[in-house]
PDB file of N, CA and C in Angstrom:
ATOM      1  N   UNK A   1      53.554 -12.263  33.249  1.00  0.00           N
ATOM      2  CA  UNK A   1      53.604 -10.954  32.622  1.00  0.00           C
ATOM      3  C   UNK A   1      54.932 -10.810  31.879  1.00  0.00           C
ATOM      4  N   UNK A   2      55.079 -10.126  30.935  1.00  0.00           N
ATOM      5  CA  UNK A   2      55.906 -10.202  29.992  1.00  0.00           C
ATOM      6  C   UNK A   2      57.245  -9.091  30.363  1.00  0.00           C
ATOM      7  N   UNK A   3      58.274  -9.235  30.155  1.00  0.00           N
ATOM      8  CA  UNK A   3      59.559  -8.505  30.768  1.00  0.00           C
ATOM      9  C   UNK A   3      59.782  -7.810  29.748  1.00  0.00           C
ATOM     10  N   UNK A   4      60.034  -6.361  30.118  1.00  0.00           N
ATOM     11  CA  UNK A   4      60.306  -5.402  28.898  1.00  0.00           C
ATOM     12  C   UNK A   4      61.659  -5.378  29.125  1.00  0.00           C
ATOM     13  N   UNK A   5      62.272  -5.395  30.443  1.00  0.00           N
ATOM     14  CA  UNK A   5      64.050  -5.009  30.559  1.00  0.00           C
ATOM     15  C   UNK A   5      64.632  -6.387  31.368  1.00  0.00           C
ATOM     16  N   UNK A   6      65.843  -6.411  31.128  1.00  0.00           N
ATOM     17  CA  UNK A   6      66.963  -7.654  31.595  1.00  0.00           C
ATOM     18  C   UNK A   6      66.565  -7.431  33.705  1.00  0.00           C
ATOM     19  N   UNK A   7      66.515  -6.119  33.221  1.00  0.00           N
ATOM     20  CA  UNK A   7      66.685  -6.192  35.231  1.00  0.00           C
ATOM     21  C   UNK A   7      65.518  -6.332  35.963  1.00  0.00           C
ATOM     22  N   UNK A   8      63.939  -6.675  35.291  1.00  0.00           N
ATOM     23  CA  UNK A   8      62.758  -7.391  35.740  1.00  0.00           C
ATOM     24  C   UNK A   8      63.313  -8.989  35.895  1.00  0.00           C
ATOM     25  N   UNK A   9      63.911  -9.627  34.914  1.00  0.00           N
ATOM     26  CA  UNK A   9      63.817 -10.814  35.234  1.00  0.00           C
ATOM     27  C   UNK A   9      64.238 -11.485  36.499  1.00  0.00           C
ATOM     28  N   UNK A  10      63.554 -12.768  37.137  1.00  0.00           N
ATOM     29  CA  UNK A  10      64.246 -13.122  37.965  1.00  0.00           C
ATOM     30  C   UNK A  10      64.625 -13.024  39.205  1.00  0.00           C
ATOM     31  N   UNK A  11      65.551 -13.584  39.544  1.00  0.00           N
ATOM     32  CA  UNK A  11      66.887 -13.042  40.638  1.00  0.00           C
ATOM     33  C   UNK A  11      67.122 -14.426  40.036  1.00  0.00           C
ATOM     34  N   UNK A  12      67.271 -15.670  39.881  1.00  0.00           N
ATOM     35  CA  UNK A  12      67.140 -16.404  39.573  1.00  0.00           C
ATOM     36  C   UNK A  12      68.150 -16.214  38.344  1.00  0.00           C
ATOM     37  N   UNK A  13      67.318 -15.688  37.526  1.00  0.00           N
ATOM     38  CA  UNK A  13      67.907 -15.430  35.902  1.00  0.00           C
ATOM     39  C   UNK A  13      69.263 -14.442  36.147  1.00  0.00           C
ATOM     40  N   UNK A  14      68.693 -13.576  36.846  1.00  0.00           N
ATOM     41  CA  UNK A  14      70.121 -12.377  36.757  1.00  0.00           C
ATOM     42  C   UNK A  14      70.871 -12.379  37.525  1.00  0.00           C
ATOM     43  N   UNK A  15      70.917 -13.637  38.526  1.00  0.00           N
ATOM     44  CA  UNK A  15      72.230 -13.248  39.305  1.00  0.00           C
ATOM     45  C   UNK A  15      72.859 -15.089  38.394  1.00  0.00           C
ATOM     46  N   UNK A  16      72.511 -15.611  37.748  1.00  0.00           N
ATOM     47  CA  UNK A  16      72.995 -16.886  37.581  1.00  0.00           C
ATOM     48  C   UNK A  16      73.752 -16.838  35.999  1.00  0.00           C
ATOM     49  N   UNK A  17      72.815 -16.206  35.085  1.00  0.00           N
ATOM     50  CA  UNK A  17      73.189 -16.288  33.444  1.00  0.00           C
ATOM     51  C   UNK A  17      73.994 -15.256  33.163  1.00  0.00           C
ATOM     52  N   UNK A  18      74.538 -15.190  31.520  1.00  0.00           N
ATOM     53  CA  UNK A  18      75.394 -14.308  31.437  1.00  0.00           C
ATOM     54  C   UNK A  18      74.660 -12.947  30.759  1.00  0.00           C
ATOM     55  N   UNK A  19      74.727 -11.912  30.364  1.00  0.00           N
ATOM     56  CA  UNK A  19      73.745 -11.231  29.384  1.00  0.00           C
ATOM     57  C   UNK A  19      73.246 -12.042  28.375  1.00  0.00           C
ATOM     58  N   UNK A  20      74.318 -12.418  27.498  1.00  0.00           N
ATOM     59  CA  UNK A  20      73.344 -12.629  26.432  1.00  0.00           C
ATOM     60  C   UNK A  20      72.396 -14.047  26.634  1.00  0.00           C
ATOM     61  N   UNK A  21      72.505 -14.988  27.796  1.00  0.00           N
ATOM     62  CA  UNK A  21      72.025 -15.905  27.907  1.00  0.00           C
ATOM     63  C   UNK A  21      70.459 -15.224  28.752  1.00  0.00           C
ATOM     64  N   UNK A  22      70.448 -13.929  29.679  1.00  0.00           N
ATOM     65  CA  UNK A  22      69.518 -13.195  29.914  1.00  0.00           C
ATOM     66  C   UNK A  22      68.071 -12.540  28.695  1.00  0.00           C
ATOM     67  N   UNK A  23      69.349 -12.234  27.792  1.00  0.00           N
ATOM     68  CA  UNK A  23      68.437 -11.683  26.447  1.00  0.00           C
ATOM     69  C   UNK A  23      67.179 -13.433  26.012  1.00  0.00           C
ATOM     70  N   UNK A  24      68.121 -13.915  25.793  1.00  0.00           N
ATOM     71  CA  UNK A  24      67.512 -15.402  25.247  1.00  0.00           C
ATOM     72  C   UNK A  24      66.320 -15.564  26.175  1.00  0.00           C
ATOM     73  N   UNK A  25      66.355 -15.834  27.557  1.00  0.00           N
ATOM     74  CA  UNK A  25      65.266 -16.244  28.348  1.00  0.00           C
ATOM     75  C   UNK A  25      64.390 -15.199  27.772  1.00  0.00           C
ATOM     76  N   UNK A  26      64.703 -13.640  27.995  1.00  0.00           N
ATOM     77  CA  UNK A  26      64.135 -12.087  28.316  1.00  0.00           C
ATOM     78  C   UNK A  26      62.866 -12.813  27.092  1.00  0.00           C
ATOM     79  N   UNK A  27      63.771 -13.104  25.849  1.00  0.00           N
ATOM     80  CA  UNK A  27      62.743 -13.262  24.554  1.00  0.00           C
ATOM     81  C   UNK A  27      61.877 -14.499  24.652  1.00  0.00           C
ATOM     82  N   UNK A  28      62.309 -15.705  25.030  1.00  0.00           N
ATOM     83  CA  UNK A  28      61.333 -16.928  24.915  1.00  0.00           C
ATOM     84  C   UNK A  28      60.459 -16.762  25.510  1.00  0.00           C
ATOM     85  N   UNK A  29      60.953 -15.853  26.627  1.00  0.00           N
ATOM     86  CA  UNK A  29      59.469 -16.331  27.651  1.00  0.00           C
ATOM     87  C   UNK A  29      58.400 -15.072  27.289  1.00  0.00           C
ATOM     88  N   UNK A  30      58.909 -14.014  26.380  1.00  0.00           N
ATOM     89  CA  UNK A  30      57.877 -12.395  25.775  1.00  0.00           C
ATOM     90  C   UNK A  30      57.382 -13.931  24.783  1.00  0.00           C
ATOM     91  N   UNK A  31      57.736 -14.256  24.005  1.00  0.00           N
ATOM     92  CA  UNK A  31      57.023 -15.115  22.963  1.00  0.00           C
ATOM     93  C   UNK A  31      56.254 -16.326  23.356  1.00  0.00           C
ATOM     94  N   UNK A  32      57.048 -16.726  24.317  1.00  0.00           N
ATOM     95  CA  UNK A  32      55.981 -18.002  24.523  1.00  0.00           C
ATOM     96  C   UNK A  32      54.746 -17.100  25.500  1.00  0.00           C
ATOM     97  N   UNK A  33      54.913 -16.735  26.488  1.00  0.00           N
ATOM     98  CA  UNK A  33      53.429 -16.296  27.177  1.00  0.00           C
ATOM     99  C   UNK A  33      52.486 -15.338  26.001  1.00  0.00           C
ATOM    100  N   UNK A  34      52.811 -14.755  25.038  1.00  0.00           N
ATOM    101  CA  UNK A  34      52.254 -14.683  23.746  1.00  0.00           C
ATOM    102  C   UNK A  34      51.488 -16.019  22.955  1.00  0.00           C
ATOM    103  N   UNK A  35      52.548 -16.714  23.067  1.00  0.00           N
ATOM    104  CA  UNK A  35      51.973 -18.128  21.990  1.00  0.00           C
ATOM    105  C   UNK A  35      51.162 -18.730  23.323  1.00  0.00           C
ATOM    106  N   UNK A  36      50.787 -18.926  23.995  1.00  0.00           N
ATOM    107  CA  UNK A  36      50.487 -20.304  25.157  1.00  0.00           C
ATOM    108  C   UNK A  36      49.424 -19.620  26.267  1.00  0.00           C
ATOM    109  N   UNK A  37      48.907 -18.168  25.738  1.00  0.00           N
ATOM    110  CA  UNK A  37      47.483 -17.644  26.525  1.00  0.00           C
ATOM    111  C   UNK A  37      46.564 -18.195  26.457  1.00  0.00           C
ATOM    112  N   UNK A  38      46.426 -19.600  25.749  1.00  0.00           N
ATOM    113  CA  UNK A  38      44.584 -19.910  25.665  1.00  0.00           C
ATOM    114  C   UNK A  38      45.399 -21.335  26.768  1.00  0.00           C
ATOM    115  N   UNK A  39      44.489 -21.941  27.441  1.00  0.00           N
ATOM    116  CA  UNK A  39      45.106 -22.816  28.744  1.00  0.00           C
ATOM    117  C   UNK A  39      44.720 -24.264  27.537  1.00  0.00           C
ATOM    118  N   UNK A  40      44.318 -24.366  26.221  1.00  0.00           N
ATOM    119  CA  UNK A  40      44.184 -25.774  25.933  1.00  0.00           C
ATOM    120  C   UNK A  40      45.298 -25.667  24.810  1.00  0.00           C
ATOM    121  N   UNK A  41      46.530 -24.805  24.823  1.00  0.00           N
ATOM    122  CA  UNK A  41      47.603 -24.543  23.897  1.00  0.00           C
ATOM    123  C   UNK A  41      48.254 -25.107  24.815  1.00  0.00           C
ATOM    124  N   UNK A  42      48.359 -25.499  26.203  1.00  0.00           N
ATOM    125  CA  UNK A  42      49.547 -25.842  27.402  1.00  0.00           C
ATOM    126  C   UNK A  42      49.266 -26.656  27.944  1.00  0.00           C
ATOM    127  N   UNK A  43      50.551 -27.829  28.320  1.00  0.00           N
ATOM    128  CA  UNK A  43      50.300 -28.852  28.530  1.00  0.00           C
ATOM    129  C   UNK A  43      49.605 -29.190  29.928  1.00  0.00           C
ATOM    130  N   UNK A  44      49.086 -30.070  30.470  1.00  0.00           N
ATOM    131  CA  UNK A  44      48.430 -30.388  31.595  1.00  0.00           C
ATOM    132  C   UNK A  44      48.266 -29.138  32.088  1.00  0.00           C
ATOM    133  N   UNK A  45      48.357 -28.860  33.769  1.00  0.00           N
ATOM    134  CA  UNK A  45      47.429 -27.572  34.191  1.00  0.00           C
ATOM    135  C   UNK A  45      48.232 -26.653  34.534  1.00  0.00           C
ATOM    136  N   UNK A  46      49.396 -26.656  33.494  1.00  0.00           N
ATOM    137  CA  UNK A  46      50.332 -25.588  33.807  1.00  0.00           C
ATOM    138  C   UNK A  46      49.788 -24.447  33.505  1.00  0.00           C
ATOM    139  N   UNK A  47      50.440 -23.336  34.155  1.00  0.00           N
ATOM    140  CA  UNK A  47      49.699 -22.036  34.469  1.00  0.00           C
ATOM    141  C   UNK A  47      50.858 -21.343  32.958  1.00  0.00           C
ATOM    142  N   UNK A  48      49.669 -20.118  32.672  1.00  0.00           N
ATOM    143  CA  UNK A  48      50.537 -19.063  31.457  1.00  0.00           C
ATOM    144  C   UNK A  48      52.127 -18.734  31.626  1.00  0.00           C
ATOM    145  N   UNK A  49      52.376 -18.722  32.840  1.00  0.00           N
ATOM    146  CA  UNK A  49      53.617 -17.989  33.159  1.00  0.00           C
ATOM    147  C   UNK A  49      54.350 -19.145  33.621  1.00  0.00           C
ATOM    148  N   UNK A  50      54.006 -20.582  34.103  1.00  0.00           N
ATOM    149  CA  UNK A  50      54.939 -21.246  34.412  1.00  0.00           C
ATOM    150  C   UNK A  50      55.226 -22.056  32.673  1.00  0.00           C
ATOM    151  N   UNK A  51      54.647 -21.907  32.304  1.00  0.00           N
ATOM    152  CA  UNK A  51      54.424 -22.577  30.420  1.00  0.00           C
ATOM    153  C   UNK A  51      56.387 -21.652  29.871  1.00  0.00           C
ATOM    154  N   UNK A  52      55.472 -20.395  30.047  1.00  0.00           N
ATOM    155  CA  UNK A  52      56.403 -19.353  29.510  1.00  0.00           C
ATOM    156  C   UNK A  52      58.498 -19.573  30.470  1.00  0.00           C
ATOM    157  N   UNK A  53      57.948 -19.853  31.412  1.00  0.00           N
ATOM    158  CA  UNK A  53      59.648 -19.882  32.525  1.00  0.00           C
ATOM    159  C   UNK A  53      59.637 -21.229  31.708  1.00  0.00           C
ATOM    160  N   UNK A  54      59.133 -22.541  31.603  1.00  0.00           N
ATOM    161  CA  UNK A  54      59.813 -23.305  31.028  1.00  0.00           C
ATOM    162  C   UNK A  54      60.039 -23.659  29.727  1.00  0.00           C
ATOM    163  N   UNK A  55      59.853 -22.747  28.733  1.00  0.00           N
ATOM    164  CA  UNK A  55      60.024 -22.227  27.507  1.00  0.00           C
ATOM    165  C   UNK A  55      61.594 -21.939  27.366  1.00  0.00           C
ATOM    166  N   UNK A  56      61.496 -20.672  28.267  1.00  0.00           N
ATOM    167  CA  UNK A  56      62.798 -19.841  27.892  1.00  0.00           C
ATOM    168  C   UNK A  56      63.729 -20.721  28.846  1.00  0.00           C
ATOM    169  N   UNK A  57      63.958 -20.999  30.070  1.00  0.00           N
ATOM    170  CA  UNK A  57      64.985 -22.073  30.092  1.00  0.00           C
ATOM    171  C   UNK A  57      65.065 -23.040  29.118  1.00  0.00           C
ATOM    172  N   UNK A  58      64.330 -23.559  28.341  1.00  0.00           N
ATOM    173  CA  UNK A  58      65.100 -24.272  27.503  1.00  0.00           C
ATOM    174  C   UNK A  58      65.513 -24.022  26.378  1.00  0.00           C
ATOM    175  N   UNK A  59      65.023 -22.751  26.107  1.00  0.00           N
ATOM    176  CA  UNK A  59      65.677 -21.672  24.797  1.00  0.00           C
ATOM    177  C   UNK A  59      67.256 -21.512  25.728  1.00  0.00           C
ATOM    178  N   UNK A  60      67.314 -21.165  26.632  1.00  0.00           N
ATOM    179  CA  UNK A  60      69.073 -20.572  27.368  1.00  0.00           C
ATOM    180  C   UNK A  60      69.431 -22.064  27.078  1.00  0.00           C
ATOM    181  N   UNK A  61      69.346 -23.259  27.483  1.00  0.00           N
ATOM    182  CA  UNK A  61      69.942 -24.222  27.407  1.00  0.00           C
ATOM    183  C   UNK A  61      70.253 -24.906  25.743  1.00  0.00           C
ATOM    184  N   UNK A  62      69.549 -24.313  25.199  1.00  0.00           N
ATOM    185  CA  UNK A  62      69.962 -24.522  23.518  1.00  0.00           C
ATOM    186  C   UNK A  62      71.690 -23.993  23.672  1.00  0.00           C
ATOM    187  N   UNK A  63      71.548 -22.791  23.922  1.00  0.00           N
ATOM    188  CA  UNK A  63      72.958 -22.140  23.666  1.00  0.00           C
ATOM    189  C   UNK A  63      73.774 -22.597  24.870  1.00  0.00           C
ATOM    190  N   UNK A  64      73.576 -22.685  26.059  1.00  0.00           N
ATOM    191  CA  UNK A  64      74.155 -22.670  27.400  1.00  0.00           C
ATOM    192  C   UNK A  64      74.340 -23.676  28.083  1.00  0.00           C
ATOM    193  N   UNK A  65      75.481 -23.824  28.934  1.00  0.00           N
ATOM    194  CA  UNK A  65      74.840 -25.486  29.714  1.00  0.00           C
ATOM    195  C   UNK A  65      75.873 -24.799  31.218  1.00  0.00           C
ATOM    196  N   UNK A  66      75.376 -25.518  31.825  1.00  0.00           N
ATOM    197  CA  UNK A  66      75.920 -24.968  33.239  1.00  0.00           C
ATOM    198  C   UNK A  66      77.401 -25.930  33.795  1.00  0.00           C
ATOM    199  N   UNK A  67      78.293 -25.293  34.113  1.00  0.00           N
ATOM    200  CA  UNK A  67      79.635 -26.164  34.374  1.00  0.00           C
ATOM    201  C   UNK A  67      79.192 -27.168  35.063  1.00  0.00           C
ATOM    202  N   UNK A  68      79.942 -27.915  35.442  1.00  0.00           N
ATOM    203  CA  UNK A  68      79.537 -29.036  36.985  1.00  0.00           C
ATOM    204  C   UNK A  68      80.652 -28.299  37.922  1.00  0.00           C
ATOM    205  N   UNK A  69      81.948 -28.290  37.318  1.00  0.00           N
ATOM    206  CA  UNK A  69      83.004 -27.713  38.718  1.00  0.00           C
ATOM    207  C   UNK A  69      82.662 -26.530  39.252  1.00  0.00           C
ATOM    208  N   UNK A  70      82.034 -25.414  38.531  1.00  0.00           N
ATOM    209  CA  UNK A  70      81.907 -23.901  38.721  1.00  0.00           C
ATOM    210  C   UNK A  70      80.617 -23.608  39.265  1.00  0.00           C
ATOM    211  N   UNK A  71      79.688 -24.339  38.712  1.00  0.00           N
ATOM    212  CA  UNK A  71      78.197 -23.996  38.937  1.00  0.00           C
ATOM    213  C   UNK A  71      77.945 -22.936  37.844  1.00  0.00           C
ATOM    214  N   UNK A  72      78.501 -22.062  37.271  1.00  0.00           N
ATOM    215  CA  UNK A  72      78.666 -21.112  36.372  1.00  0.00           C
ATOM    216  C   UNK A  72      77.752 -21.733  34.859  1.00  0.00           C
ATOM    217  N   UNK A  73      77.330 -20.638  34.137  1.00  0.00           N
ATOM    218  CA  UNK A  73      76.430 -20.741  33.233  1.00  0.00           C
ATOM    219  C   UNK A  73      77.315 -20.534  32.129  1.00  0.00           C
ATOM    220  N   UNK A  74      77.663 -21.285  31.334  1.00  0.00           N
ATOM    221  CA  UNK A  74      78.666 -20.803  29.934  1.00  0.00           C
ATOM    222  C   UNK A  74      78.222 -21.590  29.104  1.00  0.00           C
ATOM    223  N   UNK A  75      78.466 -20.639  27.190  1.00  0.00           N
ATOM    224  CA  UNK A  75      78.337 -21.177  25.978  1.00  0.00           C
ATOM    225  C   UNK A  75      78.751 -22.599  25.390  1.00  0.00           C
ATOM    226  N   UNK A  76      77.625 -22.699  25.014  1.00  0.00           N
ATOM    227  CA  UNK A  76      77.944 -24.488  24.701  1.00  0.00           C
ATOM    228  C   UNK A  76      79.138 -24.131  23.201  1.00  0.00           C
ATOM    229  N   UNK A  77      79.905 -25.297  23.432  1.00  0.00           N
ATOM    230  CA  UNK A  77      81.265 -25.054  21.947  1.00  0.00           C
ATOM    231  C   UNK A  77      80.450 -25.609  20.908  1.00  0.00           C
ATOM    232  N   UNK A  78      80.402 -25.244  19.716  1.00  0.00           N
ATOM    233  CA  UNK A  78      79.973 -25.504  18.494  1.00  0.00           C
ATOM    234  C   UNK A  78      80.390 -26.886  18.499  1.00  0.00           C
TER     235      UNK A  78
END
């Protein structure tokens, strides 16, 4: 089901990312469970909503990458 606000997502998402890395998931995964409702648009027998969570993690990881020393979620440097 599709997340209208930052504070549905998760616990996962919101206690780990930063806002704007929240916004990013918030949107991939409203667009992908949009794009990926018919089950022969998604790969093997992944379900609508697990299609959509691994969408938007890899939309956050475009911009984001997670420290190794911190565990912490921060902006990748240009």
């Amino acid at each position: 089901m599709p997340y209208d606000k930052l504070s549905e997502l998760p616990d996962i998402v919101k206690d780990n990312l930063p806002k704007h890395a929240q916004e990013i998931y918030k949107e991939a995964y409203n667009s992908a469970w949009d794009q990926y409702k018919d089950a022969e648009d998604r790969r093997g027998d992944a379900s609508r909503e697990e299609t959509a969570h691994r969408v938007a993690w890899s939309a956050v990881k475009n911009d984001y990458e997670k420290d190794d020393k911190s565990g912490k979620w921060k902006k990748k440097k240009d």
